[in-house]
Protein backbone atom coordinates (compact mmCIF):
# COMPACT_ATOMS: atom_id res chain seq x y z
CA UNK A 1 -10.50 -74.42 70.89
CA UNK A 2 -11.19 -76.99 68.18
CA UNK A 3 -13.96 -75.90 64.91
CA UNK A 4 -15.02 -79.04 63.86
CA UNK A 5 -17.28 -79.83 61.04
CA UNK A 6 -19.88 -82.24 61.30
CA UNK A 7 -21.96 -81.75 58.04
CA UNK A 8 -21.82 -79.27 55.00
CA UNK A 9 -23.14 -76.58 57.21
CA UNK A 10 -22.99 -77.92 61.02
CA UNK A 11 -20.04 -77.33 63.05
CA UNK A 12 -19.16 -77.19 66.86
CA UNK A 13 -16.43 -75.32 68.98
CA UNK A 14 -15.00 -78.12 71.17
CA UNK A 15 -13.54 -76.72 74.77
CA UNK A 16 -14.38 -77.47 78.05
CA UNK A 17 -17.81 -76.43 77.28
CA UNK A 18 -19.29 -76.99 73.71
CA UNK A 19 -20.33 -74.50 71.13
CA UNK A 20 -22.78 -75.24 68.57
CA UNK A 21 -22.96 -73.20 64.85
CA UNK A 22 -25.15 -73.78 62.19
CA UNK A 23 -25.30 -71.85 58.69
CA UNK A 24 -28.08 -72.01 57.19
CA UNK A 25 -28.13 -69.45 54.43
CA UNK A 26 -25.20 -67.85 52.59
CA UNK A 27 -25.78 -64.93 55.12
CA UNK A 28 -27.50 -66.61 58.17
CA UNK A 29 -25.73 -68.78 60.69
CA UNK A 30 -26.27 -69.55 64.55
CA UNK A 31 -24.15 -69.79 67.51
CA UNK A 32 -25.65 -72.55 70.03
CA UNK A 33 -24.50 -71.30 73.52
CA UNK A 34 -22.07 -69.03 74.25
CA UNK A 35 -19.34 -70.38 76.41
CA UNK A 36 -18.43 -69.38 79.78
CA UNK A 37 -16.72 -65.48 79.05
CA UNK A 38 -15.66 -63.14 76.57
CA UNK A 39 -12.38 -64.55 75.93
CA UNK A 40 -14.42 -67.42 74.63
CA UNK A 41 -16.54 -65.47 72.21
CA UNK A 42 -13.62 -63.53 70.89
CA UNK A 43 -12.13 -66.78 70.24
CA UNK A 44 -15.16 -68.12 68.25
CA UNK A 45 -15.72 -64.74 66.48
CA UNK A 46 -12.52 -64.87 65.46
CA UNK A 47 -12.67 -68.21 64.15
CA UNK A 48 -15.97 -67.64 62.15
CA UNK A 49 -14.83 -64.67 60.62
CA UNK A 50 -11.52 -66.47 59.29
CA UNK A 51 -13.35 -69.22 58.00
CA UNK A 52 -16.25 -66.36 56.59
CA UNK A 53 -19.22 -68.01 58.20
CA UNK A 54 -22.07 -65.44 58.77
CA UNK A 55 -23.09 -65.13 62.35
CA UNK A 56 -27.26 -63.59 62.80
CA UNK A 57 -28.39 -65.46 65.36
CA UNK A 58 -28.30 -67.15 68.94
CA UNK A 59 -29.99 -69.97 70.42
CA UNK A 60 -29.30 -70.21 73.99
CA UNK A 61 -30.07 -74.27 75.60
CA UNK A 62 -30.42 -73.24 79.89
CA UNK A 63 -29.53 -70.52 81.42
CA UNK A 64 -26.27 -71.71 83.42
CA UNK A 65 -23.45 -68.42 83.28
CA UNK A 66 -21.10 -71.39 81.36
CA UNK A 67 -23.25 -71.66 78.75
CA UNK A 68 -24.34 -68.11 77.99
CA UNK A 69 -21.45 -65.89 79.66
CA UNK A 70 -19.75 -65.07 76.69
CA UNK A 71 -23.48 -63.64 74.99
CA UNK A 72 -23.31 -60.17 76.35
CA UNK A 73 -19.98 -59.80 74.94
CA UNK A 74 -21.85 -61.28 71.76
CA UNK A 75 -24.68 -59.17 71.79
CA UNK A 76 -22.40 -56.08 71.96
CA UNK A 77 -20.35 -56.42 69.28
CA UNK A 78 -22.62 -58.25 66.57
CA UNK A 79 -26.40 -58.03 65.85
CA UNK A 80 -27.77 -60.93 66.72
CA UNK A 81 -31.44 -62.02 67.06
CA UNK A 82 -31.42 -64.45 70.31
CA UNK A 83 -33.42 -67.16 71.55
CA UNK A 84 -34.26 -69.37 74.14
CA UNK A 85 -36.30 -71.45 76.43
CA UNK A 86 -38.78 -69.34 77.94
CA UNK A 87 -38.27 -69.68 81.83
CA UNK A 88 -35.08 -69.49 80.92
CA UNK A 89 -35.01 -66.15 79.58
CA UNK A 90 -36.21 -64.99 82.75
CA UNK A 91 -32.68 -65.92 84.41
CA UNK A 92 -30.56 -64.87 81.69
CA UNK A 93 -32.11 -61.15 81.42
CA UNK A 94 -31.84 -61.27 85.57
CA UNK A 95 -28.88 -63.10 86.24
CA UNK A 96 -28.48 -62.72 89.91
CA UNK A 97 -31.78 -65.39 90.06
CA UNK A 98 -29.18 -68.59 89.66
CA UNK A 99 -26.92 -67.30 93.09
CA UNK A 100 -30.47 -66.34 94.27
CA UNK A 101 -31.94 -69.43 94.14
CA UNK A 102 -28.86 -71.80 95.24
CA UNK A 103 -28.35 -69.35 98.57
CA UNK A 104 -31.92 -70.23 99.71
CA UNK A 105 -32.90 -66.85 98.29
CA UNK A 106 -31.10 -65.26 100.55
CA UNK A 107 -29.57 -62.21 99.21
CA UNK A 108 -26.20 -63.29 97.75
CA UNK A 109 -22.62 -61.55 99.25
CA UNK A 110 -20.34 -60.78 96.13
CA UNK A 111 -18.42 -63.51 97.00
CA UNK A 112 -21.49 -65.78 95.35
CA UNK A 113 -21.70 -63.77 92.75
CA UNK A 114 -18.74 -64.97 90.49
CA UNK A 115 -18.81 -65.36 86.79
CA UNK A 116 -19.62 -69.41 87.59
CA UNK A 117 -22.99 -68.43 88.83
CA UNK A 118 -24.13 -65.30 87.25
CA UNK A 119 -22.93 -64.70 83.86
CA UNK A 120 -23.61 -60.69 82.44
CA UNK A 121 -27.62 -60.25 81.50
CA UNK A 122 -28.58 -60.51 77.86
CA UNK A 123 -31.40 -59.59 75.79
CA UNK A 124 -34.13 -62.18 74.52
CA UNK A 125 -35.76 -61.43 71.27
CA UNK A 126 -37.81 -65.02 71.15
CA UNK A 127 -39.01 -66.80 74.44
CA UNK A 128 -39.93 -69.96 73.46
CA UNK A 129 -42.88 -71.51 75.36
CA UNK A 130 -42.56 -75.10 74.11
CA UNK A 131 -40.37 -77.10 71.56
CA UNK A 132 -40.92 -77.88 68.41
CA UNK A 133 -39.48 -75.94 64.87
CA UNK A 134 -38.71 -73.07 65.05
CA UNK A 135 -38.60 -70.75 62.07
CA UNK A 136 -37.62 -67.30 61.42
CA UNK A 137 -37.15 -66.17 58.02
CA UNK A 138 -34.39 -68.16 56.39
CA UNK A 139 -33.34 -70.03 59.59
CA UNK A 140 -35.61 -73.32 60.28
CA UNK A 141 -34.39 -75.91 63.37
CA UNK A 142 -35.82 -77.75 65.98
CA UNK A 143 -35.72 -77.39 69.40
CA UNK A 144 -36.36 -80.44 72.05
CA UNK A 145 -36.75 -80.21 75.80
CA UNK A 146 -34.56 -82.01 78.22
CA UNK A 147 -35.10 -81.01 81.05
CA UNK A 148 -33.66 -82.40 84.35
CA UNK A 149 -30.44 -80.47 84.23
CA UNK A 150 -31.76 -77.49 84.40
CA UNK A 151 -35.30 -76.52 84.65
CA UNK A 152 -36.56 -75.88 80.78
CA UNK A 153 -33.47 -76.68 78.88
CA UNK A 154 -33.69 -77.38 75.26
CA UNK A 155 -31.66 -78.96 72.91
CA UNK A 156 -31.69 -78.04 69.06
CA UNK A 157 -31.70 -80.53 66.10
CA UNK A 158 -30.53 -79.95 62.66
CA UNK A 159 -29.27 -81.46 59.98
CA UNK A 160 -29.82 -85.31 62.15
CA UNK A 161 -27.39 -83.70 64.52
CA UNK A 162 -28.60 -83.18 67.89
CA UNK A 163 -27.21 -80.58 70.34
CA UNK A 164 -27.80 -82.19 73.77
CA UNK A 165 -26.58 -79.14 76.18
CA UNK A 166 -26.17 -80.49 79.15
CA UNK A 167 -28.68 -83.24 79.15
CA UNK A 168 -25.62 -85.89 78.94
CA UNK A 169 -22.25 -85.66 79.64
CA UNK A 170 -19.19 -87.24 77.94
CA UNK A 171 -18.02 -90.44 79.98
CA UNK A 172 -15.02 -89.25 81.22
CA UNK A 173 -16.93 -86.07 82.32
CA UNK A 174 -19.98 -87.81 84.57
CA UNK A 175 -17.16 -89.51 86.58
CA UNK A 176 -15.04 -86.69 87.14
CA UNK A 177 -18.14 -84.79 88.65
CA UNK A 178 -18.77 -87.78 90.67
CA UNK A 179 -22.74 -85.93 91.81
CA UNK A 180 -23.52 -84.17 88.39
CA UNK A 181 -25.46 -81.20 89.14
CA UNK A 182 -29.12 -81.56 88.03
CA UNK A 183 -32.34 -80.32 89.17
CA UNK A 184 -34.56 -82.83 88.90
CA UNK A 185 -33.22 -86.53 89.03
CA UNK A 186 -37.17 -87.84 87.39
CA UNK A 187 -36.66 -85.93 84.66
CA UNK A 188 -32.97 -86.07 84.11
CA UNK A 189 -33.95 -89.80 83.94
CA UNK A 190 -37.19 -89.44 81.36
CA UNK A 191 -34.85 -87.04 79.27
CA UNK A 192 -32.13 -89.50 78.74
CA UNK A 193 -34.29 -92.24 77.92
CA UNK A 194 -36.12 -89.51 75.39
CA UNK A 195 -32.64 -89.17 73.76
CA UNK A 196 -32.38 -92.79 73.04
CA UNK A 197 -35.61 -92.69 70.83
CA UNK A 198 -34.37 -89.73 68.90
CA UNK A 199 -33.89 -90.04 65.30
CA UNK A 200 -30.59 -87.97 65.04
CA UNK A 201 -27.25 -89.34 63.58
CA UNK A 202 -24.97 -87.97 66.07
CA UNK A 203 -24.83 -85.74 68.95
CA UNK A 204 -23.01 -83.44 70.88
CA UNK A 205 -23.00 -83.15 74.98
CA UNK A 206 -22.41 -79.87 76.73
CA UNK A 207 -19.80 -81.69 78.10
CA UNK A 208 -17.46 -83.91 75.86
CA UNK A 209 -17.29 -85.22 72.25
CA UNK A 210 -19.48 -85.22 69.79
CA UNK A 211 -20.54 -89.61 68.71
CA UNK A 212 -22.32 -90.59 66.00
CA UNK A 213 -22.81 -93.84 68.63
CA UNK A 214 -23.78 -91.76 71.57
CA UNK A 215 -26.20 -94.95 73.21
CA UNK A 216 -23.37 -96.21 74.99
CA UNK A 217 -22.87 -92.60 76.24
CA UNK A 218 -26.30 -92.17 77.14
CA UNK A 219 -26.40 -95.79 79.39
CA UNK A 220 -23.43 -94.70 80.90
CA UNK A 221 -25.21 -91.89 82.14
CA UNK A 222 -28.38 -93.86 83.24
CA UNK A 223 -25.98 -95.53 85.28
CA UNK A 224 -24.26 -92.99 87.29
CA UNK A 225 -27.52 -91.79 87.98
CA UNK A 226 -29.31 -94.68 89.05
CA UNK A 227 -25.69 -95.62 91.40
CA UNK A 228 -26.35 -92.11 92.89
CA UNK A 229 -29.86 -92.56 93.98
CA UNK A 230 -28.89 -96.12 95.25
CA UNK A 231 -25.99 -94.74 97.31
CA UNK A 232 -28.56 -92.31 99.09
CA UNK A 233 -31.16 -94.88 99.77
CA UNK A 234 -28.22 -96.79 101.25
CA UNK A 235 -27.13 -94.02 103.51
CA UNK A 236 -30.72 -92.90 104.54
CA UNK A 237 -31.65 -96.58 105.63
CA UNK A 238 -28.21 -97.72 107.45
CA UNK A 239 -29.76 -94.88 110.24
CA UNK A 240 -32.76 -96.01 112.13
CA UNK A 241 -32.95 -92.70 113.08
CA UNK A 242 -32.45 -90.91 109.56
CA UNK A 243 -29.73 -88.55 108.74
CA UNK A 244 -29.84 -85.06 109.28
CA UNK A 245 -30.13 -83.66 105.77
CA UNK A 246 -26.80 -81.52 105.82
CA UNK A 247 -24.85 -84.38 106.91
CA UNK A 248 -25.90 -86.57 104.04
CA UNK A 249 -24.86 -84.17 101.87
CA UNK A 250 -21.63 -84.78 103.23
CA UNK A 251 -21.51 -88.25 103.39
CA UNK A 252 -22.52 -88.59 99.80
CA UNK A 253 -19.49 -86.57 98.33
CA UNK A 254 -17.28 -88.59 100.81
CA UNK A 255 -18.15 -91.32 99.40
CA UNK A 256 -18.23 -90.19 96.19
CA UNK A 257 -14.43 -88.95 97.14
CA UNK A 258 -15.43 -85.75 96.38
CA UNK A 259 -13.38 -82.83 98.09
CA UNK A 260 -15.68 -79.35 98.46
CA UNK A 261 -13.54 -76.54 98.17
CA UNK A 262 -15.94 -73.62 98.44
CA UNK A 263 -19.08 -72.39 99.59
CA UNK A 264 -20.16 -72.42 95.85
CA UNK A 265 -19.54 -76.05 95.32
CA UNK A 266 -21.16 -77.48 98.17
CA UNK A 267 -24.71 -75.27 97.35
CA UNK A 268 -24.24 -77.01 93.61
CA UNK A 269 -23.77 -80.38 95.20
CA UNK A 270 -26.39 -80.05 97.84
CA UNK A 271 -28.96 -79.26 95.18
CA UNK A 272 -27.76 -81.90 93.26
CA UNK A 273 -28.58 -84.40 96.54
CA UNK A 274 -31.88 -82.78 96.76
CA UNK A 275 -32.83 -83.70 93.46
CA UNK A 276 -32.43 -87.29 93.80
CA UNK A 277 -33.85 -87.28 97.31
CA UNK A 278 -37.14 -85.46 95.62
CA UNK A 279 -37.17 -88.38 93.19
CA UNK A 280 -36.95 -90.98 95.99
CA UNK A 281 -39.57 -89.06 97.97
CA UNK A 282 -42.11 -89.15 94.92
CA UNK A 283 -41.83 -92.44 94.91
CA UNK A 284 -42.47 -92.88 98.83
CA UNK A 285 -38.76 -94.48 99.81
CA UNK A 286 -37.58 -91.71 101.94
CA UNK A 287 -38.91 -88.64 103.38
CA UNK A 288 -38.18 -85.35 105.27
CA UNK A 289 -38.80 -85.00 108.99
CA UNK A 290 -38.01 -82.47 111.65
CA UNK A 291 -35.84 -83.30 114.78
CA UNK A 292 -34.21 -81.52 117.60
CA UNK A 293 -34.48 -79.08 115.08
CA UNK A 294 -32.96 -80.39 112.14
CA UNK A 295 -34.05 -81.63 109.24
CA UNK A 296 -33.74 -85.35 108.88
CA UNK A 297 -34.30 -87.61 105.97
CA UNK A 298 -35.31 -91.09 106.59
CA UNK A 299 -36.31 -94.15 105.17
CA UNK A 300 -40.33 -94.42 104.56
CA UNK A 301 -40.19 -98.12 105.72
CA UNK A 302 -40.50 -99.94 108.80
C-alpha cells in the first residue's frame, strides 16, 4: 500500500482498491472509502498516524463491502463523523441488502454472504440527499453523483482533484473485468461523459492510478461500454427466435473469455448483462418475452 501525495493536503492510498484522504485543518482530515477489510484500515491508520495526519471524518462514495469493509473496524477504534450518499446509507447500516438484492431477494445461504458482498454495518451520521458542498465545521468539499455503477454513488472534489469511486476504471482494469459490473448502463454512460466536463486537474478511479490526463481514460471506458452493448445486440439478433435470457448471460462472458468460477460471480455478471439489456430496451432494440417458460430476449425488429 502506496500514500501518495497529490497536493499540500490531498493524498490517496493506492491498492487494489483506492483510498482517498484529505486534511483540511491542522486537526481535521478525511478518509474517502474504506477498503475492502480491517487489515486494510490498520494499514492506513497506521500510515496516517506515522506521517501525523489527523483522521475526524469519513466520506463513504457507494455502498459496495470493497469500498466500505474496512469502516466498522474504523468506526471502532477512532471517532469519526461519517457520511454518505443517502440510499446508500441504507445498505451500509443493513448490509445483507447487496446479497439480498443480487439473489433475487431470496434469502441469502451463508455461502453468499462473504466479505465480497456484505461488508460489517456501519453507522451514518450525514445522509446526503443530493450533491453539492458539503460543509461541516472546518471541513468544506464537494460531492458529485455518478451514478451508473452503483445506484447513488458520489464522488468528492477537492482541491481540483476529483475522487471518481468507481465511476471509471483504470485501463488495464476495464479489460481485465471484461463485463464491468454496473447497474445501470444509461447512466454509467451520462456519468462518464459528466466527468469529461468537470473542471478538476486530476483524478483518481476506484480502480487504478490516479492522471492528471484522465480523458483518454475516460474514452477508453466509453468504449468498452459501448463494445458491450454492441456484442449483446449482436447475440440477441443472430436468433430469430431470441435467446433465453440465462443463456445470453453465458454467451456474453464466453465471448468475453470470461471463466465464472462461483455462484457469486455469475449473479455480479448477470446484473451487469441486465443493465445493458435495460438500456437497449429503453431505447426499443430488444425486449423481454416469455417462452416455453423461459424468459427470452429478442430483437424489437422485424
Amino acid at each position: 500500500m502506496e500514500l501518495h501525495q497529490l497536493t499540500d493536503n490531498v493524498y490517496y492510498f493506492q491498492t487494489s482498491v483506492n483510498i482517498g484522504y484529505v486534511q483540511f485543518t491542522e486537526k481535521t482530515g478525511m478518509l474517502i472509502d474504506a477498503g475492502l477489510e480491517d487489515q486494510t484500515m490498520k494499514k492506513v491508520l497506521k500510515k496516517l498516524d506515522e506521517k501525523g495526519l489527523p483522521l475526524t471524518h469519513l466520506f463513504i462514495t457507494h455502498a459496495h463491502a470493497d469500498h466500505y469493509g474496512g469502516a466498522a473496524y474504523l468506526q471502532k477504534n477512532r471517532q469519526v463523523y461519517t457520511i454518505a450518499p443517502g440510499f446508500e446509507s441504507a445498505i451500509l447500516q443493513e448490509p445483507m441488502l447487496e446479497p439480498l438484492y443480487l439473489f433475487h431477494g431470496t434469502n441469502p445461504i451463508p455461502e453468499w454472504r462473504n466479505k465480497f458482498l456484505e461488508g460489517k454495518p456501519i453507522h451514518v451520521d450525514l445522509e446526503l440527499k443530493g450533491e453539492g458542498v458539503v460543509e461541516r465545521g472546518e471541513i468544506q468539499f464537494r460531492t458529485i453523483a455518478l451514478p451508473g455503477h452503483s445506484y447513488h454513488q458520489f464522488g468528492v472534489m477537492t482541491n481540483d482533484i476529483l475522487f471518481a469511486a468507481d465511476a471509471y476504471f483504470g485501463k488495464d482494469i476495464i479489460h481485465k473485468h471484461g463485463i464491468p459490473y454496473i447497474v445501470d448502463a444509461h447512466l454509467t454512460l451520462e456519468t462518464l461523459e459528466k466527468i469529461k466536463k468537470l473542471p478538476c486537474k486530476g483524478a483518481v478511479p476506484g480502480h487504478g492510478s490516479y492522471e492528471t490526463d484522465f480523458l483518454e481514460t475516460i474514452e477508453e471506458n466509453i468504449k468498452v461500454h459501448h463494445q458491450i452493448e454492441a456484442m449483446l445486440f449482436t447475440l440477441i439478433t443472430g436468433e430469430s427466435a431470441g435467446v433465453p435470457f440465462e443463456q445470453l448471460v453465458t454467451k456474453a462472458c464466453t465471448q468475453k473469455g470470461i471463466t465464472i468460477r462461483n455462484v457469486t460471480s455469475f449473479m455480479l455478471f448477470r446484473t451487469a448483462v441486465t443493465a445493458y439489456l435495460t438500456k437497449l430496451m429503453k431505447e426499443q432494440k430488444v425486449s423481454f418475452q416469455i417462452r416455453d417458460n423461459q424468459l427470452v430476449v429478442e430483437s424489437s425488429f422485424e
